[in-house]
N, C-alpha and C. Protein backbone atom coordinates (compact mmCIF):
# COMPACT_ATOMS: atom_id res chain seq x y z
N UNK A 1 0.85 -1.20 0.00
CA UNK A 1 0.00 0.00 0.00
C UNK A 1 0.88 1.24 0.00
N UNK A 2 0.75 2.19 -0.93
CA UNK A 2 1.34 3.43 -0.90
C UNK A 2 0.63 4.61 -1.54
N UNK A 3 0.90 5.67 -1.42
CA UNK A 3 0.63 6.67 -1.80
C UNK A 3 1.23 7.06 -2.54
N UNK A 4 0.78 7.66 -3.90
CA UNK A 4 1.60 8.16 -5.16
C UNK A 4 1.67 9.74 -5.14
N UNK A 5 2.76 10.19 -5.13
CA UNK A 5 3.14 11.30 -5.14
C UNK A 5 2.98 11.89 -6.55
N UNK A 6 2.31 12.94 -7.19
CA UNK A 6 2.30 12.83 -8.48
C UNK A 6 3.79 13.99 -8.91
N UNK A 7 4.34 13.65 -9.98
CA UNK A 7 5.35 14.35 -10.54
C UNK A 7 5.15 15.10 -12.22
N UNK A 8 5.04 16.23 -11.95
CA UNK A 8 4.54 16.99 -13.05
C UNK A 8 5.22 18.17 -13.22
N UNK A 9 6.62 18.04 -12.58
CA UNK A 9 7.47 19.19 -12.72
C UNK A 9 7.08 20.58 -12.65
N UNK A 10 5.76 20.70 -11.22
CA UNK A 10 5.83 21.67 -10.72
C UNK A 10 6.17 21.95 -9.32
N UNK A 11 7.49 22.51 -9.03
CA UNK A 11 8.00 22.38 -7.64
C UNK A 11 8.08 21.42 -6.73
N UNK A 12 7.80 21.91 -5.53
CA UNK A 12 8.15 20.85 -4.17
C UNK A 12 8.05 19.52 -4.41
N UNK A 13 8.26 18.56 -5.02
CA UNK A 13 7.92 17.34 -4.90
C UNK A 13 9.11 16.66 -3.93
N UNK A 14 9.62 17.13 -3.49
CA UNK A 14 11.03 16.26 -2.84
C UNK A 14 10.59 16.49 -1.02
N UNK A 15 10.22 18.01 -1.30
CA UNK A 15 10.09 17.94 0.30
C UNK A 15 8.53 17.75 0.53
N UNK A 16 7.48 17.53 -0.52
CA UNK A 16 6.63 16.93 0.14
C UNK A 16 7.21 14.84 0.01
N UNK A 17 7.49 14.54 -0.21
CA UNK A 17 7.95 13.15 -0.42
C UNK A 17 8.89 13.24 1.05
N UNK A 18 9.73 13.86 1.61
CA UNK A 18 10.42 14.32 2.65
C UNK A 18 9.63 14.35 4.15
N UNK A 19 8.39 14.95 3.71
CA UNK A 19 7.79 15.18 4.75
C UNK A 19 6.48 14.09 5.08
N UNK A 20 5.99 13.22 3.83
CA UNK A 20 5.73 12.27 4.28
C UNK A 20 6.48 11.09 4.51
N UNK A 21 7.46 10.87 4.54
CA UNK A 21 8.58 9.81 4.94
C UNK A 21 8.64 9.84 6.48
N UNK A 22 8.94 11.60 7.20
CA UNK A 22 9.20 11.44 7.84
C UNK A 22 8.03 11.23 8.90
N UNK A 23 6.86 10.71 8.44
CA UNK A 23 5.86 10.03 9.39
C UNK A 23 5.63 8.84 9.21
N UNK A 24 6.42 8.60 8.40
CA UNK A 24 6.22 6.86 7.83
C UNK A 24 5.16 6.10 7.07
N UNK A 25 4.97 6.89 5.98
CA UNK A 25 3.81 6.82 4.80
C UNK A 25 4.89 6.36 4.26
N UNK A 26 4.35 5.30 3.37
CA UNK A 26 5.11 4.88 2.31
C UNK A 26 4.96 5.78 0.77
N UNK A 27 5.61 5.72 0.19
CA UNK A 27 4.96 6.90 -0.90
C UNK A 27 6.39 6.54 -2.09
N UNK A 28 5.65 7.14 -3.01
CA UNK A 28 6.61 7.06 -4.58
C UNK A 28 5.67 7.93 -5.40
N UNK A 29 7.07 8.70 -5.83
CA UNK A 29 6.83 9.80 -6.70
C UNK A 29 6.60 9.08 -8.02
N UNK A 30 5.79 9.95 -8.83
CA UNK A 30 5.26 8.92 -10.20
C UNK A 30 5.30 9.92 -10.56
N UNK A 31 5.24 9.55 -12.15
CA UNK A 31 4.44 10.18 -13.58
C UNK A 31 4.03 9.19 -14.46
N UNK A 32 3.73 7.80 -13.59
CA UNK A 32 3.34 6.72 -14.89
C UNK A 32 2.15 6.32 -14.14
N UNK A 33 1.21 6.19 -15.16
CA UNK A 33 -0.18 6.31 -15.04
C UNK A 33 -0.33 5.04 -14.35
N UNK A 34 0.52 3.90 -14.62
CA UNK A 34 0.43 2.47 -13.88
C UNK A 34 0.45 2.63 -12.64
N UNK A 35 1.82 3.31 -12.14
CA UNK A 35 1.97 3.29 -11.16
C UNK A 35 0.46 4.34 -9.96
N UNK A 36 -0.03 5.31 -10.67
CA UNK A 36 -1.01 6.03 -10.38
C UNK A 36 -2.06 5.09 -10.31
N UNK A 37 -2.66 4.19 -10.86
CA UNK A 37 -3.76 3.63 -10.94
C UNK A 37 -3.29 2.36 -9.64
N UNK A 38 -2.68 2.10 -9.40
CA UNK A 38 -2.06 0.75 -8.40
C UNK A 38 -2.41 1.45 -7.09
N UNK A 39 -2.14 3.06 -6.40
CA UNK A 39 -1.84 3.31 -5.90
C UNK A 39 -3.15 3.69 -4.53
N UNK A 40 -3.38 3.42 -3.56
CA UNK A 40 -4.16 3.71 -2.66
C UNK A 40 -4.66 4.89 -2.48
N UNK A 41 -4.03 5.73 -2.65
CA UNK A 41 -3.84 7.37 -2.71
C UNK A 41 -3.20 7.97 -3.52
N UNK A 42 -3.37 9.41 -3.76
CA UNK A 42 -3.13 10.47 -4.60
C UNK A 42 -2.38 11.40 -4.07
N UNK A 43 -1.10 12.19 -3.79
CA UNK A 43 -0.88 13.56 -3.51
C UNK A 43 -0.84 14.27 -5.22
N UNK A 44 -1.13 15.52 -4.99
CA UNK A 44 -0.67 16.50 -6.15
C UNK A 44 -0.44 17.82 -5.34
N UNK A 45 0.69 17.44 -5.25
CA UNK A 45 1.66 19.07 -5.26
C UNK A 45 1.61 20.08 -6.21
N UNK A 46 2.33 20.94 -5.86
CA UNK A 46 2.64 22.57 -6.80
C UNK A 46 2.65 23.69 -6.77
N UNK A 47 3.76 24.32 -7.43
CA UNK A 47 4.27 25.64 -6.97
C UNK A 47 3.92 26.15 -8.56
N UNK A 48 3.43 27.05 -8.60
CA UNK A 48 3.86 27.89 -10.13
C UNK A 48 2.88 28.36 -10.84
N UNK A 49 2.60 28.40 -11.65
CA UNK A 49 1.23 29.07 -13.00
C UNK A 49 0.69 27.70 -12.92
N UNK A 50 -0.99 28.01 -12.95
CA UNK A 50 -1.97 27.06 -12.93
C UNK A 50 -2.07 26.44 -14.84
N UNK A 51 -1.76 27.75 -15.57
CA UNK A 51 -1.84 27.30 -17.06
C UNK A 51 -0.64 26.27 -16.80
N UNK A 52 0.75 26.33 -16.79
CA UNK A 52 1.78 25.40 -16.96
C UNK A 52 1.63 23.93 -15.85
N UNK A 53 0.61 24.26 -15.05
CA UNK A 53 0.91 22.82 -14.77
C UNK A 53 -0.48 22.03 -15.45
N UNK A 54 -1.43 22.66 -15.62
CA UNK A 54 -2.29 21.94 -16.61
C UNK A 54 -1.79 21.35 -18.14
N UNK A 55 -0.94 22.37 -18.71
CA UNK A 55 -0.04 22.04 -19.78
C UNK A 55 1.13 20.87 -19.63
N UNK A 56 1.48 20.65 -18.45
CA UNK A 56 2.27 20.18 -17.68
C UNK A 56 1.94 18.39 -17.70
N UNK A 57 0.48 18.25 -17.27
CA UNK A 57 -0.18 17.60 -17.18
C UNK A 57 -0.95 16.31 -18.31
N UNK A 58 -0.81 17.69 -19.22
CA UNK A 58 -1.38 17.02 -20.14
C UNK A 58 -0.20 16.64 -21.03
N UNK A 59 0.42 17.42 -21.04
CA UNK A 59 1.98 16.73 -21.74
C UNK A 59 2.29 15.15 -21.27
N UNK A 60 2.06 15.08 -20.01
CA UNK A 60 2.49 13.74 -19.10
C UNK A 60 1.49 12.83 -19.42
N UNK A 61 0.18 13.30 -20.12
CA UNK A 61 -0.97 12.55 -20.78
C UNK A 61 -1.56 11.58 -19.05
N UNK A 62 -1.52 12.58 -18.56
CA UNK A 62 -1.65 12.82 -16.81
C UNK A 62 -3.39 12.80 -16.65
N UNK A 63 -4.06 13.49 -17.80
CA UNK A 63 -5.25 14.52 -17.06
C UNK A 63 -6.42 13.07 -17.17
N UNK A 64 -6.20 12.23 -17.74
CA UNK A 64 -7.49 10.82 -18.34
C UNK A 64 -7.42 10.51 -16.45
N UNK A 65 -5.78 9.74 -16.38
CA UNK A 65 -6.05 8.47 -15.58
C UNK A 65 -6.42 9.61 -14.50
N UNK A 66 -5.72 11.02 -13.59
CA UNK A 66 -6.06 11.38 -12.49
C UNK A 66 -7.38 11.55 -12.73
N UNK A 67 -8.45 12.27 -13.73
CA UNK A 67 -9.68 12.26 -13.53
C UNK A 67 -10.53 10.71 -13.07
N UNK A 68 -9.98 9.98 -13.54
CA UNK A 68 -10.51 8.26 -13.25
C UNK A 68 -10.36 8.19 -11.76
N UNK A 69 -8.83 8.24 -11.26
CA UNK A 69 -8.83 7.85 -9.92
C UNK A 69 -8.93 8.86 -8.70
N UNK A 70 -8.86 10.39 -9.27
CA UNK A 70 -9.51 10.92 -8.12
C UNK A 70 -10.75 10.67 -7.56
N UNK A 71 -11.52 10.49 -8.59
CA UNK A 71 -12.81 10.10 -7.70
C UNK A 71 -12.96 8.76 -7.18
N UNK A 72 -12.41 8.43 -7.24
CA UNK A 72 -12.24 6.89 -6.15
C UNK A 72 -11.28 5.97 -5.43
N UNK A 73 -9.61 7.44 -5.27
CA UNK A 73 -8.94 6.86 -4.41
C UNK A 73 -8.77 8.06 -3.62
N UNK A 74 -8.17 8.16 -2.33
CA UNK A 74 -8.44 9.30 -1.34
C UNK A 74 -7.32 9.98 -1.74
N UNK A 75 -7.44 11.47 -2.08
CA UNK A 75 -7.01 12.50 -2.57
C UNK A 75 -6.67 13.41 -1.75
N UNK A 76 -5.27 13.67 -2.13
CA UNK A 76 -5.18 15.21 -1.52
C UNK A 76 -4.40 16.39 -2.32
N UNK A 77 -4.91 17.31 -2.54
CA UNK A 77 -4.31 18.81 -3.38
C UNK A 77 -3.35 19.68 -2.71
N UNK A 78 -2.36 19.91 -2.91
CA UNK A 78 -1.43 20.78 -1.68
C UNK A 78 -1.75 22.05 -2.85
N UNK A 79 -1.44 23.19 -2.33
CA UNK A 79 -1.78 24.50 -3.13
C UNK A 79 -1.91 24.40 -4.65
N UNK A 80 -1.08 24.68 -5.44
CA UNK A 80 -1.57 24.72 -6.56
C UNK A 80 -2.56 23.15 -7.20
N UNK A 81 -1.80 22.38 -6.53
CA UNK A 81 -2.52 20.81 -6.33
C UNK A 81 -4.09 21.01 -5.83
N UNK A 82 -4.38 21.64 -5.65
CA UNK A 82 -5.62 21.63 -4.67
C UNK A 82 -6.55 22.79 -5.87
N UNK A 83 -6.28 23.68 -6.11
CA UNK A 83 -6.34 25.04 -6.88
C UNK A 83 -7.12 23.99 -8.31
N UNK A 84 -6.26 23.13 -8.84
CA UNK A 84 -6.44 22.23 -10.09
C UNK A 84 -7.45 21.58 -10.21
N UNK A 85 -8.26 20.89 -8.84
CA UNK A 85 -9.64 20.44 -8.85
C UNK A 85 -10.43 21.25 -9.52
N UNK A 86 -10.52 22.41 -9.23
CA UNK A 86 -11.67 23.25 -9.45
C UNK A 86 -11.61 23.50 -11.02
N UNK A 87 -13.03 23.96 -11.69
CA UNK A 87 -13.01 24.17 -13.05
C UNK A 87 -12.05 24.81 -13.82
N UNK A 88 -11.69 26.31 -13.65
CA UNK A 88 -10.82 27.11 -14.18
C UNK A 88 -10.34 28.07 -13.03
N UNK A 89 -9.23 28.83 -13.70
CA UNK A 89 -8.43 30.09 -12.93
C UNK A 89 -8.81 31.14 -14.03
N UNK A 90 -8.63 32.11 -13.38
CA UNK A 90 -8.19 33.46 -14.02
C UNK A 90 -7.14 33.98 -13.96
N UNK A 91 -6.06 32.83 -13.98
CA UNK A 91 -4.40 33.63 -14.06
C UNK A 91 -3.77 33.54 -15.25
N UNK A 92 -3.62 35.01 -15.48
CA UNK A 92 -2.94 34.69 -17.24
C UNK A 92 -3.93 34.81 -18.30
N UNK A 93 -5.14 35.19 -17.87
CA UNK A 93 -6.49 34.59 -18.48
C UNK A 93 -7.29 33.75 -18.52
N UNK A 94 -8.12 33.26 -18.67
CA UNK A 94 -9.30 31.98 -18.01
C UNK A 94 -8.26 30.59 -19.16
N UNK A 95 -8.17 29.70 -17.72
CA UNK A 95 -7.39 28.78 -17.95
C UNK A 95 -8.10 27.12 -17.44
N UNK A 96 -8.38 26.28 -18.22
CA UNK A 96 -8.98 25.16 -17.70
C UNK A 96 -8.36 24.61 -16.89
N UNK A 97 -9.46 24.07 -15.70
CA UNK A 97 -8.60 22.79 -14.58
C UNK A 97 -9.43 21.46 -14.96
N UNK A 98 -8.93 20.73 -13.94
CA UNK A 98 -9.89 19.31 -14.03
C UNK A 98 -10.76 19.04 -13.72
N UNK A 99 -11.65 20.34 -13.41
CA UNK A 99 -12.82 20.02 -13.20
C UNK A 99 -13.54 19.45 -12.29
N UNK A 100 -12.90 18.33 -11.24
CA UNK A 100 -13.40 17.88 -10.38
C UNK A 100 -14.20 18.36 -9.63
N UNK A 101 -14.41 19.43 -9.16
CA UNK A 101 -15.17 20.14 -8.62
C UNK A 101 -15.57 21.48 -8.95
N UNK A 102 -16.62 21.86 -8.55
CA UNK A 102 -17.21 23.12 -8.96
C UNK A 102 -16.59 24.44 -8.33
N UNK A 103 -16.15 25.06 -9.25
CA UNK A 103 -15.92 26.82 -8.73
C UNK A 103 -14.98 27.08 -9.68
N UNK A 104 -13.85 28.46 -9.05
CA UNK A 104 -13.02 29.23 -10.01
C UNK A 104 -11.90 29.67 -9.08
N UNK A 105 -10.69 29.75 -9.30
CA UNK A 105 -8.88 30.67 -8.92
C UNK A 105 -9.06 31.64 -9.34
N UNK A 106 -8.96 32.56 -8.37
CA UNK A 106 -8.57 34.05 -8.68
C UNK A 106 -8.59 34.72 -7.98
N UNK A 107 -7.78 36.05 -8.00
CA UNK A 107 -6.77 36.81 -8.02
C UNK A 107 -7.28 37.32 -6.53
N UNK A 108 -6.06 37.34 -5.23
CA UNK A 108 -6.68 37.54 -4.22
C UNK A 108 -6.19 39.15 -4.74
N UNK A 109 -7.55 39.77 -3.84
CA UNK A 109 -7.47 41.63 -4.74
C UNK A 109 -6.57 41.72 -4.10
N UNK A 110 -6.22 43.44 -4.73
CA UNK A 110 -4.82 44.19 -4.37
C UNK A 110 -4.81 44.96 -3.46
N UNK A 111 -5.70 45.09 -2.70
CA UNK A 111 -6.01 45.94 -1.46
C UNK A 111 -5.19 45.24 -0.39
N UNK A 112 -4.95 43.89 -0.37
CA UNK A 112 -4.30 43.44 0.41
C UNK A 112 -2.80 42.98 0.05
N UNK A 113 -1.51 42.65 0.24
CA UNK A 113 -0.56 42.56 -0.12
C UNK A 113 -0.34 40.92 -0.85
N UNK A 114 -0.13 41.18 -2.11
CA UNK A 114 0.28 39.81 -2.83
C UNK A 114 1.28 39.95 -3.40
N UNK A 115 1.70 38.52 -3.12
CA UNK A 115 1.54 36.91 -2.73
C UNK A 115 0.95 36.93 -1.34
N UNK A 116 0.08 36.30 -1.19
CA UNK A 116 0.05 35.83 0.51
C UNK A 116 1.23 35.35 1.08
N UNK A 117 1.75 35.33 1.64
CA UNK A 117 3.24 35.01 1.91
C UNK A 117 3.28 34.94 3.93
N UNK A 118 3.99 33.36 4.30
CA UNK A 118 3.77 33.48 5.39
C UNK A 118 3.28 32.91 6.42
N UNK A 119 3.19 32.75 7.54
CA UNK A 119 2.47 32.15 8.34
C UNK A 119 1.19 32.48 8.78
N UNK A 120 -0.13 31.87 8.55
CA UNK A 120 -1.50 32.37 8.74
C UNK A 120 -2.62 31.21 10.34
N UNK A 121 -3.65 32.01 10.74
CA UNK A 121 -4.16 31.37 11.73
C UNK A 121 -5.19 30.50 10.67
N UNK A 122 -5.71 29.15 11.22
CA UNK A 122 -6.75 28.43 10.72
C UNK A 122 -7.91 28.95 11.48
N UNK A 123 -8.78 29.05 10.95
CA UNK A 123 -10.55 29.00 11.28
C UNK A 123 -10.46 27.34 11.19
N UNK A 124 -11.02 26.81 12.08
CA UNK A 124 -11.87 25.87 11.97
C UNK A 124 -13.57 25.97 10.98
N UNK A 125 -13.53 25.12 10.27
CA UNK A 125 -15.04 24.92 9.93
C UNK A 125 -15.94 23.69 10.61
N UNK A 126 -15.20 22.39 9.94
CA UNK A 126 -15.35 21.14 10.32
C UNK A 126 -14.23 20.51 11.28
N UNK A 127 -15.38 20.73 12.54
CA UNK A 127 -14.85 20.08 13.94
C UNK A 127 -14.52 18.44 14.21
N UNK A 128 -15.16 17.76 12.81
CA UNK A 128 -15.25 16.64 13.15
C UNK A 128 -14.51 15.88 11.87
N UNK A 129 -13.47 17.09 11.39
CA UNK A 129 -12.81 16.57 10.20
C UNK A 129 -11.94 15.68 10.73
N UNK A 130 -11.46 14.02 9.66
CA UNK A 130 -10.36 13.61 9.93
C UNK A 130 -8.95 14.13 10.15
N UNK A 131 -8.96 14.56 8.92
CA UNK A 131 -7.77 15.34 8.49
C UNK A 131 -7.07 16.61 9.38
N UNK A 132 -8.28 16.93 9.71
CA UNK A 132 -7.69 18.23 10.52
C UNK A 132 -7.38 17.70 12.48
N UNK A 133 -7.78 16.47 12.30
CA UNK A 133 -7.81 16.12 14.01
C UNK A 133 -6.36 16.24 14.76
N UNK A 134 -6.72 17.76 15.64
CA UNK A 134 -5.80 17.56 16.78
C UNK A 134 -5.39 18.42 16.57
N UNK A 135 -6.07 19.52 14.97
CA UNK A 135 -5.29 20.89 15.08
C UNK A 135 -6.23 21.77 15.64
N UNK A 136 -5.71 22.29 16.28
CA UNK A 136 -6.63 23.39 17.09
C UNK A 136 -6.81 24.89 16.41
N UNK A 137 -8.03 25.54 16.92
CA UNK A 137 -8.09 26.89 16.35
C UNK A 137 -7.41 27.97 16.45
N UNK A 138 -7.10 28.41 15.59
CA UNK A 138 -5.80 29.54 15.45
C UNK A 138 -4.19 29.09 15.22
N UNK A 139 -3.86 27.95 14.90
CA UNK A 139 -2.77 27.09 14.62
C UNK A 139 -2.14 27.85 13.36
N UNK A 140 -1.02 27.89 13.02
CA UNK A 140 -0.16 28.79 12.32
C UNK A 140 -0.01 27.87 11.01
N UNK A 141 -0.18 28.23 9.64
CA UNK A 141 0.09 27.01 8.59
C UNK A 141 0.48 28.02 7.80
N UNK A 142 1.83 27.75 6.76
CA UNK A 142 2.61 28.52 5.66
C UNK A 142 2.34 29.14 4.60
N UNK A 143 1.74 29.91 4.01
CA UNK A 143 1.04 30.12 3.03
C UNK A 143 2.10 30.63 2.17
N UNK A 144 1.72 30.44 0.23
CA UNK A 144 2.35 31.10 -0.52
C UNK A 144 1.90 30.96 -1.70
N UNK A 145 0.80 31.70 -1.85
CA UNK A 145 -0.35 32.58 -2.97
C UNK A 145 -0.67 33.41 -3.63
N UNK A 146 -0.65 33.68 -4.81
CA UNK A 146 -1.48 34.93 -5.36
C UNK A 146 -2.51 34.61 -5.80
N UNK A 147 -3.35 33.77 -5.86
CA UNK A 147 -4.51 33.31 -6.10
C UNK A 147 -4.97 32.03 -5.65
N UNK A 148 -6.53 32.28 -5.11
CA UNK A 148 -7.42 31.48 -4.19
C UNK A 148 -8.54 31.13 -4.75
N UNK A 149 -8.81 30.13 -4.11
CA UNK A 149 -10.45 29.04 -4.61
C UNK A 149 -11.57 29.87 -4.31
N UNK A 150 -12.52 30.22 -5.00
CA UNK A 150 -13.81 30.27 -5.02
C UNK A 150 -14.59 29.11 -5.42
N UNK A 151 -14.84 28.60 -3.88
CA UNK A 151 -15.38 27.11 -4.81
C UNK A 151 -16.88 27.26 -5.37
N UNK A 152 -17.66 26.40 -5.42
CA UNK A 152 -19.18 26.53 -6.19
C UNK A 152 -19.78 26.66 -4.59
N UNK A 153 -19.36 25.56 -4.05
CA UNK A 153 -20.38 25.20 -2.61
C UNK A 153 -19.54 25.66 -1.47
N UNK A 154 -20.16 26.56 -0.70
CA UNK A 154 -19.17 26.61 0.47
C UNK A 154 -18.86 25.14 1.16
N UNK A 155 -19.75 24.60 1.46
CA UNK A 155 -19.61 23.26 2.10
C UNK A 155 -18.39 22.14 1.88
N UNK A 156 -18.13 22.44 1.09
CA UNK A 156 -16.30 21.88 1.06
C UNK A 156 -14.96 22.96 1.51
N UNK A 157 -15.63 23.64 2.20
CA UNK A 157 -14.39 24.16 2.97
C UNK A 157 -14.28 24.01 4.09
N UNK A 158 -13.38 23.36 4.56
CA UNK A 158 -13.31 23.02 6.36
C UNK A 158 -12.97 23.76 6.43
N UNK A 159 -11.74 24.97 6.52
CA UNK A 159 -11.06 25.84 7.52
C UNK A 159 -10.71 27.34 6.33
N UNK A 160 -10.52 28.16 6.77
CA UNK A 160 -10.59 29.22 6.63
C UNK A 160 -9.28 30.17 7.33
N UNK A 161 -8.39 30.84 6.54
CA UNK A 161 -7.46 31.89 7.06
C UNK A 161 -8.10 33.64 6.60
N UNK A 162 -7.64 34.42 7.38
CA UNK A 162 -8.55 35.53 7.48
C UNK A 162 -7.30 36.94 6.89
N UNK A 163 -6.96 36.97 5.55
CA UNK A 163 -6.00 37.99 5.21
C UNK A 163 -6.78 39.46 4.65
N UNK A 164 -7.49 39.26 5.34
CA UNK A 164 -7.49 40.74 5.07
C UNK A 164 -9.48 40.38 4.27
N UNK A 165 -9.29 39.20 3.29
CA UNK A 165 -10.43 39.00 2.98
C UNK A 165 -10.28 37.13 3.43
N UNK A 166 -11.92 36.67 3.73
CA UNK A 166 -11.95 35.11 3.71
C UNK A 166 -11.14 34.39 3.02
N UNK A 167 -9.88 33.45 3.01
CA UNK A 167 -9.46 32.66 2.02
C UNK A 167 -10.04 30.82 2.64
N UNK A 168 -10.46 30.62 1.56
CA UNK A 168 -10.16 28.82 1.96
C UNK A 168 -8.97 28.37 1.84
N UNK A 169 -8.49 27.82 3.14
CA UNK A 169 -7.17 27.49 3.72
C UNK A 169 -7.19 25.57 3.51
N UNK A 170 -8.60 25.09 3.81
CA UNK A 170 -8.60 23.85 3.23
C UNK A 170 -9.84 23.57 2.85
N UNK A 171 -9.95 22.40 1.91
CA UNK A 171 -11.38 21.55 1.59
C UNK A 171 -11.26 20.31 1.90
N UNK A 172 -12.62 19.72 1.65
CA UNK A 172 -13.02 18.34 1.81
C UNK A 172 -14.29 17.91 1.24
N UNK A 173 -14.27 17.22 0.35
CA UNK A 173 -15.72 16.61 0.09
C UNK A 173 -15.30 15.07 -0.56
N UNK A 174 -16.31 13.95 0.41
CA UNK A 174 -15.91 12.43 -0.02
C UNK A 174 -15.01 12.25 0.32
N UNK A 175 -14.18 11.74 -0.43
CA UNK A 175 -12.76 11.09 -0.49
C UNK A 175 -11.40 12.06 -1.22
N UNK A 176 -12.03 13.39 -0.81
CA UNK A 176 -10.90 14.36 -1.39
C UNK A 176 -10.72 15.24 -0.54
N UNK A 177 -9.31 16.15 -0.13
CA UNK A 177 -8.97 16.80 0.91
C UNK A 177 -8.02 17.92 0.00
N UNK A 178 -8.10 19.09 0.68
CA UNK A 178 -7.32 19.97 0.05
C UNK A 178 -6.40 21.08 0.92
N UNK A 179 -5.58 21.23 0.62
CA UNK A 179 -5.26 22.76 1.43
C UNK A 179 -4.31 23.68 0.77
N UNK A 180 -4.62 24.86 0.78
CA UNK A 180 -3.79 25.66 0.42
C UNK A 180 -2.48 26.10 0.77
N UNK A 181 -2.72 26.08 1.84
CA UNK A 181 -0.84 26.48 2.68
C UNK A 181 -0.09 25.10 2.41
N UNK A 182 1.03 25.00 3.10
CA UNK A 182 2.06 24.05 2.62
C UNK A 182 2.52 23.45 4.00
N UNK A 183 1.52 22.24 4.15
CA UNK A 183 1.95 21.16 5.47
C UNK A 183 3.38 20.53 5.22
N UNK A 184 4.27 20.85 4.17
CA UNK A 184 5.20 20.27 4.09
C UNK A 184 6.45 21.22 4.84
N UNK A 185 5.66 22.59 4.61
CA UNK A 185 6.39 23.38 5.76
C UNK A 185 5.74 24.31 6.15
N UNK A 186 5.56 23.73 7.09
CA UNK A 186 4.61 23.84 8.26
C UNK A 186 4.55 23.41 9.66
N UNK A 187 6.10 22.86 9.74
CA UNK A 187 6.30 22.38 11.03
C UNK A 187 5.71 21.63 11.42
N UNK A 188 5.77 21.14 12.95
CA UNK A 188 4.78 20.12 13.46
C UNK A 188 2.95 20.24 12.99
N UNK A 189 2.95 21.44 12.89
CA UNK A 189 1.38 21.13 12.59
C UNK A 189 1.28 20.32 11.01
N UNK A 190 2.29 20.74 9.93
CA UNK A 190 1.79 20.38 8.81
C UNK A 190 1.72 18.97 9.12
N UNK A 191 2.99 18.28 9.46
CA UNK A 191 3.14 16.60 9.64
C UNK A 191 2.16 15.97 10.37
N UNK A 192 1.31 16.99 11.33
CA UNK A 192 0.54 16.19 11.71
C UNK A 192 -0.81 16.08 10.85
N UNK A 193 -0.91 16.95 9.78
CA UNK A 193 -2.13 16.77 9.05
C UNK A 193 -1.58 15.45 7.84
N UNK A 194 -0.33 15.62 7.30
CA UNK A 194 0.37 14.52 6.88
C UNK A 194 -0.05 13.44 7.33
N UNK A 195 0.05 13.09 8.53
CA UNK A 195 -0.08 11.68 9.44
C UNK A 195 -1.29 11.36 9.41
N UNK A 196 -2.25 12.50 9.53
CA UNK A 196 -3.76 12.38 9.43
C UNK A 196 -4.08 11.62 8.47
N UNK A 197 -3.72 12.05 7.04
CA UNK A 197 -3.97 11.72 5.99
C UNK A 197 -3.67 10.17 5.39
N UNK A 198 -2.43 10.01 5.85
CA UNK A 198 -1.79 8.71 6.29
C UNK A 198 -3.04 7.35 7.13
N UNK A 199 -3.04 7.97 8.01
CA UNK A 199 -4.22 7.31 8.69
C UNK A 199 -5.45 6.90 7.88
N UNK A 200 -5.94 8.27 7.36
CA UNK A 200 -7.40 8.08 6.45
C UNK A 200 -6.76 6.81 5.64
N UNK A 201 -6.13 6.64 4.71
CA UNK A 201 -5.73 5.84 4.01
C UNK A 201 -5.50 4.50 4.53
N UNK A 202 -4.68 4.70 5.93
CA UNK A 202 -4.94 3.04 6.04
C UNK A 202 -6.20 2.46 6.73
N UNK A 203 -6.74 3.38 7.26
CA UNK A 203 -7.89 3.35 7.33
C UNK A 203 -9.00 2.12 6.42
N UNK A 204 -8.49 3.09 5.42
CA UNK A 204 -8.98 2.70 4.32
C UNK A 204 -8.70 1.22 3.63
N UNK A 205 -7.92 0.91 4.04
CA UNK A 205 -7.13 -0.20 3.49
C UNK A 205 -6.70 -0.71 2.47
């Protein structure tokens, strides 16, 4: 049983692979659809333009099998990873995602200072989330953004950071989990949502 790290040559993939090791998830970085379809779980990382990693994606002839197995192996989106569920962005100009879920990326306004950059407090939404168990309210998680989820339904947002305007800091709906900041650095709190996630999965069996 492992978790597939997906590799699409956008950023962090080493220190999220780093940071689930060091809770003792088994995990392997992929870009082969075999290895993706075998796999118990999903991460998708990413740092960078939402157009280039969709381009990214589809170059890797990536976008068939993840649409197949997100919806039926337990998922998780780290920022731009998470950003990609949703239909489209508006960065660069209206740019397609995968659709998985309903809403739109864009541009946190300029009234407030961008990139989000930084360490931010969580809102709790969902008290009775797996994923989030054991982090408490107001817990510090890394952020590094210029653009945020508007999803379709509020109801897939567990937690919430407060910059100036509402951002969704994480989601959840089914068997999919998301967050925007970066549990990979994030100190003890990120690893412990890591471990969480870990759990759901074997959980899962």
């Amino acid at each position: 049983m492992y978790i597939a790290v997906i590799n699409y040559n956008m950023g962090n993939i080493s220190s999220v692979k780093n940071a689930f090791k060091r809770i003792g998830a088994n995990v392997r970085v992929t870009s082969n659809a075999r290895v993706i379809s075998n796999a118990k779980a999903l991460v998708l990382p990413g740092v960078g333009a939402y157009k280039d990693a969709y381009k990214n994606l589809k170059k890797l002839n990536l976008i068939k099998v993840l649409k197949e197995n997100i919806r039926k192996k337990i998922f998780l989106g780290i920022c731009l990873g998470m950003q990609l569920l949703f239909e489209y962005s508006l960065e660069n100009g209206k740019n397609k995602g995968l659709g998985i879920l309903k809403g739109s990326v864009e541009k946190i306004p300029q009234f407030v200072k961008v990139p989000h950059m930084g360490w931010n407090q969580l809102k709790i939404l969902k008290r009775n989330s797996k994923i989030l168990s054991g982090i408490k309210e107001g817990d510090n998680f890394y952020f590094v953004h210029s653009y945020y989820i508007i999803p379709g339904s509020k109801y897939v947002v567990s937690s919430t950071t407060d910059y100036g305007i509402e951002i969704a800091a994480s989601i959840e709906h089914d068997n999919i989990y998301g967050f925007q900041f970066h549990p990979e650095k994030s100190s003890t709190g990120g690893l412990r949502l890591l471990e969480n996630f870990w759990n759901i999965v074997k959980e899962k069996g």
